[in-house]
N, C-alpha and C. Protein backbone atom coordinates (compact mmCIF):
# COMPACT_ATOMS: atom_id res chain seq x y z
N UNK A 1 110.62 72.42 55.97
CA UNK A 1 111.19 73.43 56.82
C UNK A 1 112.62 73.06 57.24
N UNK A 2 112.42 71.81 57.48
CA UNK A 2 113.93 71.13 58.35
C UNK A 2 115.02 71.05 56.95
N UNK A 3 114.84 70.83 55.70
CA UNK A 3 115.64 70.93 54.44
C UNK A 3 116.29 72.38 54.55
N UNK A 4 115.38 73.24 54.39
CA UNK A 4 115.49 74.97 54.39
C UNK A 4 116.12 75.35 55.54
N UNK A 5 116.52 75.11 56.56
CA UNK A 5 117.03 75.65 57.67
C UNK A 5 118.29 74.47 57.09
N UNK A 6 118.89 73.40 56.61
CA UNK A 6 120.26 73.04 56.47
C UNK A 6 120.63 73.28 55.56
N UNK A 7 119.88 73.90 54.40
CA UNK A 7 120.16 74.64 53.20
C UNK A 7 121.37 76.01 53.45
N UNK A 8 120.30 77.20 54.16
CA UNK A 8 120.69 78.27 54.60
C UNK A 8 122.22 77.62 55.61
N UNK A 9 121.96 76.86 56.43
CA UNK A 9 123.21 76.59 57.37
C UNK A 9 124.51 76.67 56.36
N UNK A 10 124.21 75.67 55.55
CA UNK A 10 125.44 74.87 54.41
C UNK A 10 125.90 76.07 53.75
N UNK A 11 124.71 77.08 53.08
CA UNK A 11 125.18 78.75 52.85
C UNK A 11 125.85 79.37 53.60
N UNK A 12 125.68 79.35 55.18
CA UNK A 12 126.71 80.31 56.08
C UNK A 12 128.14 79.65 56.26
N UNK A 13 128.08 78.31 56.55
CA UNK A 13 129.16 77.95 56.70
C UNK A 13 130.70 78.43 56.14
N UNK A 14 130.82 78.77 54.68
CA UNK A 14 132.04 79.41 54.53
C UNK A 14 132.33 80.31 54.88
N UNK A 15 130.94 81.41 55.30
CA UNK A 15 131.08 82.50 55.76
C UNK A 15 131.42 82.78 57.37
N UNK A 16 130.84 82.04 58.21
CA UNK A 16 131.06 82.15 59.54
C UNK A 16 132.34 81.67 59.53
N UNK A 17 132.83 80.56 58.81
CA UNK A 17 134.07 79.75 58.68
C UNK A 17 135.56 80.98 59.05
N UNK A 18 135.44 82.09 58.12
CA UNK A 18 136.09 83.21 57.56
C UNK A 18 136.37 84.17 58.76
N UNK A 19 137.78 83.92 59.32
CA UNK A 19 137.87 85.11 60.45
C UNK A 19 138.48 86.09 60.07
N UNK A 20 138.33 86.85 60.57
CA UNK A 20 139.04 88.13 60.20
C UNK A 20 140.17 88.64 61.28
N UNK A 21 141.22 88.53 60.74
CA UNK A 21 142.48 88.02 61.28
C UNK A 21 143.30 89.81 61.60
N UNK A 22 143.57 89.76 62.66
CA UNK A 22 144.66 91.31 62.81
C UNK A 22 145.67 90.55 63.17
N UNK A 23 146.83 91.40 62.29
CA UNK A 23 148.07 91.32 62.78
C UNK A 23 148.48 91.66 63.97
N UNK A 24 149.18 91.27 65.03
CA UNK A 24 149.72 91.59 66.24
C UNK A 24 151.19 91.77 66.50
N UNK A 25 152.19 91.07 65.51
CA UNK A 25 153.15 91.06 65.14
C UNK A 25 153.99 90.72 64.32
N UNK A 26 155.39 90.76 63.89
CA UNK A 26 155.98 90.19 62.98
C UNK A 26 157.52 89.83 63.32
N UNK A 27 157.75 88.46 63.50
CA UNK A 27 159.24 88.20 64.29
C UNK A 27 160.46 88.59 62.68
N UNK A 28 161.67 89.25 63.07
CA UNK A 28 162.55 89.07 61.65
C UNK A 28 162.29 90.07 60.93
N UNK A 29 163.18 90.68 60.06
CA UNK A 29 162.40 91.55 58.94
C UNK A 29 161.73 90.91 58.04
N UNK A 30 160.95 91.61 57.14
CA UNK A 30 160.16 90.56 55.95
C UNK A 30 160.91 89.84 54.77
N UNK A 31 162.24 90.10 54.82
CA UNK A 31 162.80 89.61 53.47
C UNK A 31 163.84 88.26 54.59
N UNK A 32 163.32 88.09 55.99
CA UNK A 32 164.29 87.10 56.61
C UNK A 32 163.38 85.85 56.05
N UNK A 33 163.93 84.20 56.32
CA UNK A 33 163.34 83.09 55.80
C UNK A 33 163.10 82.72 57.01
N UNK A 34 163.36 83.15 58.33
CA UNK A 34 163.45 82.34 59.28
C UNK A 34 161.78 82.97 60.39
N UNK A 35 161.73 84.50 59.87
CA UNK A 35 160.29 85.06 60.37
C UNK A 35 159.06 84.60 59.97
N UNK A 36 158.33 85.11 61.26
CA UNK A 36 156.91 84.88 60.66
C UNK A 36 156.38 86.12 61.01
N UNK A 37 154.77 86.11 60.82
CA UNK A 37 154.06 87.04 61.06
C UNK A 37 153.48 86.28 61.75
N UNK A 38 152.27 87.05 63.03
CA UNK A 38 151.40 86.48 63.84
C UNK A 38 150.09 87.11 63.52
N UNK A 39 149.08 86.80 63.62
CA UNK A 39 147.73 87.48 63.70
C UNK A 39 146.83 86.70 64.88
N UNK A 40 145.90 87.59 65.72
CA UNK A 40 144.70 86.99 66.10
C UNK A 40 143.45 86.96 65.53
N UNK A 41 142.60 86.51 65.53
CA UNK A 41 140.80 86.54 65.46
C UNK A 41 140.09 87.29 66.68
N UNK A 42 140.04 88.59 66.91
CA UNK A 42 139.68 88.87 68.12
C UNK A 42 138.16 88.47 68.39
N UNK A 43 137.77 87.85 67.46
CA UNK A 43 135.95 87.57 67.41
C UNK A 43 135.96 86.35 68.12
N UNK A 44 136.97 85.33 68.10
CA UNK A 44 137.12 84.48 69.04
C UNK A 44 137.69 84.04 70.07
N UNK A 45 137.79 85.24 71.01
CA UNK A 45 138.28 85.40 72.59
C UNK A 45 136.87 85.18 72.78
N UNK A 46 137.18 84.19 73.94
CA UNK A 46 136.19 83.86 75.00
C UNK A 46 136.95 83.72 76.34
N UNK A 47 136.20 84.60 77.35
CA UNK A 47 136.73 84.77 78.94
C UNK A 47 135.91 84.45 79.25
N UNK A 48 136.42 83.21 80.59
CA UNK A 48 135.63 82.84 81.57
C UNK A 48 136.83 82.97 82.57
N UNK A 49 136.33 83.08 83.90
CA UNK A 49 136.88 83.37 85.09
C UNK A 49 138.26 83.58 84.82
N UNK A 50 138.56 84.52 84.56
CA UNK A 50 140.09 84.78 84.44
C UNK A 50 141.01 84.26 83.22
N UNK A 51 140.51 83.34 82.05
CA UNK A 51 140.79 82.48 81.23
C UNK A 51 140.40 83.21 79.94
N UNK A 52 141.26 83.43 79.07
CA UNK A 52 140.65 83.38 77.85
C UNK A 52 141.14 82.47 76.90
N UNK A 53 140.78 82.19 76.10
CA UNK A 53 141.06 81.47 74.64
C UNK A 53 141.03 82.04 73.13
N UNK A 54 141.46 82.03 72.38
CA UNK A 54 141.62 82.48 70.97
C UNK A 54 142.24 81.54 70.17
N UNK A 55 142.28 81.60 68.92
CA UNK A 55 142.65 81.95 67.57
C UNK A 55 143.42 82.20 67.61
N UNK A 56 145.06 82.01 67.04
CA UNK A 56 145.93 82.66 66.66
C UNK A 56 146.78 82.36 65.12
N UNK A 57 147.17 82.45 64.62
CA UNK A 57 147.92 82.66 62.77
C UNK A 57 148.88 82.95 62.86
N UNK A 58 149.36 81.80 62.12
CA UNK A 58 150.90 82.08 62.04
C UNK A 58 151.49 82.12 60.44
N UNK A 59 151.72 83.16 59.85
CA UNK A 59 152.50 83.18 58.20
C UNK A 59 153.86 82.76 58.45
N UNK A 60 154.45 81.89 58.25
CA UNK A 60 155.92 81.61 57.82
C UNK A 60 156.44 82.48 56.68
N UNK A 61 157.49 83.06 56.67
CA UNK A 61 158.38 84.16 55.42
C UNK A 61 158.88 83.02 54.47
N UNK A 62 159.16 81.25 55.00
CA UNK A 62 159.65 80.67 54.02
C UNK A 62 158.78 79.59 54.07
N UNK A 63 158.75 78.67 53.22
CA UNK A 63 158.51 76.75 53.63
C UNK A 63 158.80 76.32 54.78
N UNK A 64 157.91 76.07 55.40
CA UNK A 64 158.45 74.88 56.25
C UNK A 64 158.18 73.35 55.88
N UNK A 65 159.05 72.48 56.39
CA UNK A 65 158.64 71.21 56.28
C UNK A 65 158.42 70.35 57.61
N UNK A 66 157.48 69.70 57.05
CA UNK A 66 156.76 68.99 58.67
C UNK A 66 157.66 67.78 58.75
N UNK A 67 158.22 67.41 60.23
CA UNK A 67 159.14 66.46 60.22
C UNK A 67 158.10 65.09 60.42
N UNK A 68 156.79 65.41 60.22
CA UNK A 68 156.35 63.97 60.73
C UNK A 68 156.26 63.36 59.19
N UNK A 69 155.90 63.98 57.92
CA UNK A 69 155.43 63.81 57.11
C UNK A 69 155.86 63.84 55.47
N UNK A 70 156.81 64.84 55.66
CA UNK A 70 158.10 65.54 54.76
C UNK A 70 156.91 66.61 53.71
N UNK A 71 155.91 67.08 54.68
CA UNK A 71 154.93 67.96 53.50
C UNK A 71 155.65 69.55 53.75
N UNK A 72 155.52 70.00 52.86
CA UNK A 72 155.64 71.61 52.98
C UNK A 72 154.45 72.02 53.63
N UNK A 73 154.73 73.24 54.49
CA UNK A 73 153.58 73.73 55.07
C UNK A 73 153.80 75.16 54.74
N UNK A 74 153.07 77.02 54.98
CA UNK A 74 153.04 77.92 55.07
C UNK A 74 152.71 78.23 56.15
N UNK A 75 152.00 77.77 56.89
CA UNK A 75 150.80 78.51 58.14
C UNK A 75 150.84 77.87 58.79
N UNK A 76 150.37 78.17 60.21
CA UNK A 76 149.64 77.25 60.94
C UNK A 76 148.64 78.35 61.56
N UNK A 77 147.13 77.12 62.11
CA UNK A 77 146.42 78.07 63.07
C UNK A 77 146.49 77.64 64.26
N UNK A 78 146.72 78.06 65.69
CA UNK A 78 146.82 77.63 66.79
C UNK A 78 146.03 78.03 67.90
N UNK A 79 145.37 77.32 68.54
CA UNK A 79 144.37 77.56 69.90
C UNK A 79 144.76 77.50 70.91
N UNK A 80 145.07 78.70 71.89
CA UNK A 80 145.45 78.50 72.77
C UNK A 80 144.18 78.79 74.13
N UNK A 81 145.12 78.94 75.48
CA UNK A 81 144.19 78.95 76.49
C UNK A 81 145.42 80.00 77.09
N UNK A 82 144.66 81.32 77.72
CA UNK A 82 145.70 82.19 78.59
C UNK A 82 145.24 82.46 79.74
N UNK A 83 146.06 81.81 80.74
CA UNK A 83 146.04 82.40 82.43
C UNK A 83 146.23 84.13 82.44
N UNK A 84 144.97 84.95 82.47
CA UNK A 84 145.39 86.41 82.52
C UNK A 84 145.96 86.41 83.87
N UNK A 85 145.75 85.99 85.46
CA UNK A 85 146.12 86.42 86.44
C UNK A 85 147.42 86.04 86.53
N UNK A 86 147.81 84.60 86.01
CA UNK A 86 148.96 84.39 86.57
C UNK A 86 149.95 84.43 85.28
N UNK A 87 149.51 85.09 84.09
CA UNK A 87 150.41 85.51 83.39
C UNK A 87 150.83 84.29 82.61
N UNK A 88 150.45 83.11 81.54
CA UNK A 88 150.71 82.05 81.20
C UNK A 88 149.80 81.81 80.65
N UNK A 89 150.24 80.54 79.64
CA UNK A 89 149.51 80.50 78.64
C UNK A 89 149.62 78.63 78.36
N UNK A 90 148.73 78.08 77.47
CA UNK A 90 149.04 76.92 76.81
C UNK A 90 148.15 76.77 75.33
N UNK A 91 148.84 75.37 74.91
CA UNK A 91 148.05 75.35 73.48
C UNK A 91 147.29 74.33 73.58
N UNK A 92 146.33 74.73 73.01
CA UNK A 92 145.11 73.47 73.11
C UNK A 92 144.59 72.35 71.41
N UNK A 93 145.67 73.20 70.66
CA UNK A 93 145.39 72.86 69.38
C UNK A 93 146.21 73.47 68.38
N UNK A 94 146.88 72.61 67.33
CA UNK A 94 147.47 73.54 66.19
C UNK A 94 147.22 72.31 64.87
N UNK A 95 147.04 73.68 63.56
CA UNK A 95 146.92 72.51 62.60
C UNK A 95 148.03 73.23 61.77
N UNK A 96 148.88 72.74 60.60
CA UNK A 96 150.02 73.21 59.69
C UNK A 96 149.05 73.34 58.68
N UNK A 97 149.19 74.13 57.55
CA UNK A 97 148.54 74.35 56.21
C UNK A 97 149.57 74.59 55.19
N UNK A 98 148.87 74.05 54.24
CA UNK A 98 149.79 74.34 52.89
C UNK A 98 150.30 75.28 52.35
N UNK A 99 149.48 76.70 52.48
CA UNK A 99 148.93 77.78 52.12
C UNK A 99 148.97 78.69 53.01
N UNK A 100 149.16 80.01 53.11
CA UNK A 100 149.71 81.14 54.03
C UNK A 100 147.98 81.11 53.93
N UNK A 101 147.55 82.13 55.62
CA UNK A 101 146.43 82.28 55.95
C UNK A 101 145.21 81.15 56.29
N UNK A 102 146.11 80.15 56.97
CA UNK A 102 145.16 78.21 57.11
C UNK A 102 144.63 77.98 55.85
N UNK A 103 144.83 78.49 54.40
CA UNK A 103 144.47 78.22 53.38
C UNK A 103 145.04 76.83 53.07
N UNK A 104 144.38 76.19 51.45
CA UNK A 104 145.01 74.68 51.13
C UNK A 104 144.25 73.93 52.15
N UNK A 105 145.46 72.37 51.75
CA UNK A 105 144.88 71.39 52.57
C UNK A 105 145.33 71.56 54.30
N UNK A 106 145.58 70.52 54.77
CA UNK A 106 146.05 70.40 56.42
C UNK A 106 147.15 69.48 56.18
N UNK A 107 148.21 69.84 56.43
CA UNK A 107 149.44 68.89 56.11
C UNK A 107 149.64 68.09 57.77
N UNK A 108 149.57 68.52 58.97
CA UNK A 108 149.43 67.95 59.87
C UNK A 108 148.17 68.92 61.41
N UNK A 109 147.99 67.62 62.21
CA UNK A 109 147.20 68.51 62.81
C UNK A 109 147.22 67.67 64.67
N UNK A 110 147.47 68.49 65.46
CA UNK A 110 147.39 68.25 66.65
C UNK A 110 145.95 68.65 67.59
N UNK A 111 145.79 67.97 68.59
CA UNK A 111 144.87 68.78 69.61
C UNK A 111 144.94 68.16 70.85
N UNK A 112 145.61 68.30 71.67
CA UNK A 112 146.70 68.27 72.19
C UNK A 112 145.44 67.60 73.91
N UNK A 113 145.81 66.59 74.42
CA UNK A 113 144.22 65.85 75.81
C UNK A 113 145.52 65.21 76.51
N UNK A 114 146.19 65.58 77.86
CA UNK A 114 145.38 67.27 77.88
C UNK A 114 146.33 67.90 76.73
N UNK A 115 145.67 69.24 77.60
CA UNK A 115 146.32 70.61 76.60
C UNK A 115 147.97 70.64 77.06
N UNK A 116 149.15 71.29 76.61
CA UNK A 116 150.56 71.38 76.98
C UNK A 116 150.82 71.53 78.42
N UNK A 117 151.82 71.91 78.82
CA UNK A 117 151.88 72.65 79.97
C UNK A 117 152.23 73.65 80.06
N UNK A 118 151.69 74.48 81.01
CA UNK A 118 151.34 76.06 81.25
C UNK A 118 152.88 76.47 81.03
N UNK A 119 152.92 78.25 80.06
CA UNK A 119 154.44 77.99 79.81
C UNK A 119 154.46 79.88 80.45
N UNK A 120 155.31 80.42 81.28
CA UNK A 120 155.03 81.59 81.68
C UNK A 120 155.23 82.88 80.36
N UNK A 121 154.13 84.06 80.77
CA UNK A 121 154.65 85.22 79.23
C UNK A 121 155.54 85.89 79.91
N UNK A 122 156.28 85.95 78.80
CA UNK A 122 157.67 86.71 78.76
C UNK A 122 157.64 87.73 78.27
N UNK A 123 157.96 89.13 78.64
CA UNK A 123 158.53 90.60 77.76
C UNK A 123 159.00 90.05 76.68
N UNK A 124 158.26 90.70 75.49
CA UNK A 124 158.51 90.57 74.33
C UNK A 124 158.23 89.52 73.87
N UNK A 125 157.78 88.39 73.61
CA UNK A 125 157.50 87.53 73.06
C UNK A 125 155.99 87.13 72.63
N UNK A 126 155.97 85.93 71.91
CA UNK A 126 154.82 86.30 71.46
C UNK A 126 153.72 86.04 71.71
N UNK A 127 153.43 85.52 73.17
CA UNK A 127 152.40 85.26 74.26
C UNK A 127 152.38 86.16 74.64
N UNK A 128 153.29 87.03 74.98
CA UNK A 128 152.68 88.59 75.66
C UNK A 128 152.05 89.62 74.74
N UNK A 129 152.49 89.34 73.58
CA UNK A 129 150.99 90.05 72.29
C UNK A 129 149.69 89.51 72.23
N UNK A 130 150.18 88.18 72.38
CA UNK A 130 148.84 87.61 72.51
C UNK A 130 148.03 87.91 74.12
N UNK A 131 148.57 87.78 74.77
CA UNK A 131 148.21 88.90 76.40
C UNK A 131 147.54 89.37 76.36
N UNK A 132 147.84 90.50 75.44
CA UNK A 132 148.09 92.41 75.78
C UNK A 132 146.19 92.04 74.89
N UNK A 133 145.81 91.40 74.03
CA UNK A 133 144.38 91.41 73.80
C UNK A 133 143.65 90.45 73.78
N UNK A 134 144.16 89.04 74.65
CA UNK A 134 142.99 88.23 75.34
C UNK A 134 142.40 88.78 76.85
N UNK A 135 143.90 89.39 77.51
CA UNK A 135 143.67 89.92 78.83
C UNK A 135 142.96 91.22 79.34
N UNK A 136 142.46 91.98 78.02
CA UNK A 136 141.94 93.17 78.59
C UNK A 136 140.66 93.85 78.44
């Protein structure tokens, strides 16, 4: 029984793994090197008392290179934590990927004890997209 239940697990795993990512924005036009695109996972907002957390994606338009390591990266995925009342946010985690969409390997990876410090959202930027659907 106990084989068959880590069988089936080891089966879901790529699948639960797999978020399904909305775009929320895009900094730059698409033919700039210096934009990205943003997406969330809205399947992984979790609110507790005023707090939420998510998922967030980041596509780079060009290469980046990681200064710790000299790897090329495409992506990163980043976890943050958002103060809905007092309007602020921090990161609790980011990893770089090789590959647009956290695809590939992990070229570097943070998780940040503690988490950053609380940074306020600003009009227009891209904590206040991220806001506008952890906060509501």
């Amino acid at each position: 029984m106990m084989g068959r239940l880590l069988i089936i697990f080891l089966l879901l795993v790529p699948i639960l793994a797999k978020a399904e990512w909305v775009k929320i924005v895009k900094t730059a036009d698409s033919t700039s090197t210096t934009g990205s695109e943003f997406s969330i996972d809205p399947s992984s907002i979790i609110k507790d008392q005023g707090y939420s957390r998510i998922w967030i994606l980041q596509n780079f338009n060009a290469n980046q290179i990681s200064e710790v390591n000299n790897k090329i990266y495409t992506s990163a995925k980043m976890y943050w934590e958002v103060d809905c009342s007092k309007r602020r946010f921090r990161a609790l985690s980011i990893a770089y990927y090789s590959k647009k969409n956290s695809d590939g390997s992990i070229v570097e990876s943070y998780t940040y004890d503690p988490p950053t410090s609380w940074a306020y959202i600003g009009p227009g930027e891209i904590s206040s997209f991220v806001a506008k659907y952890t906060c509501h």
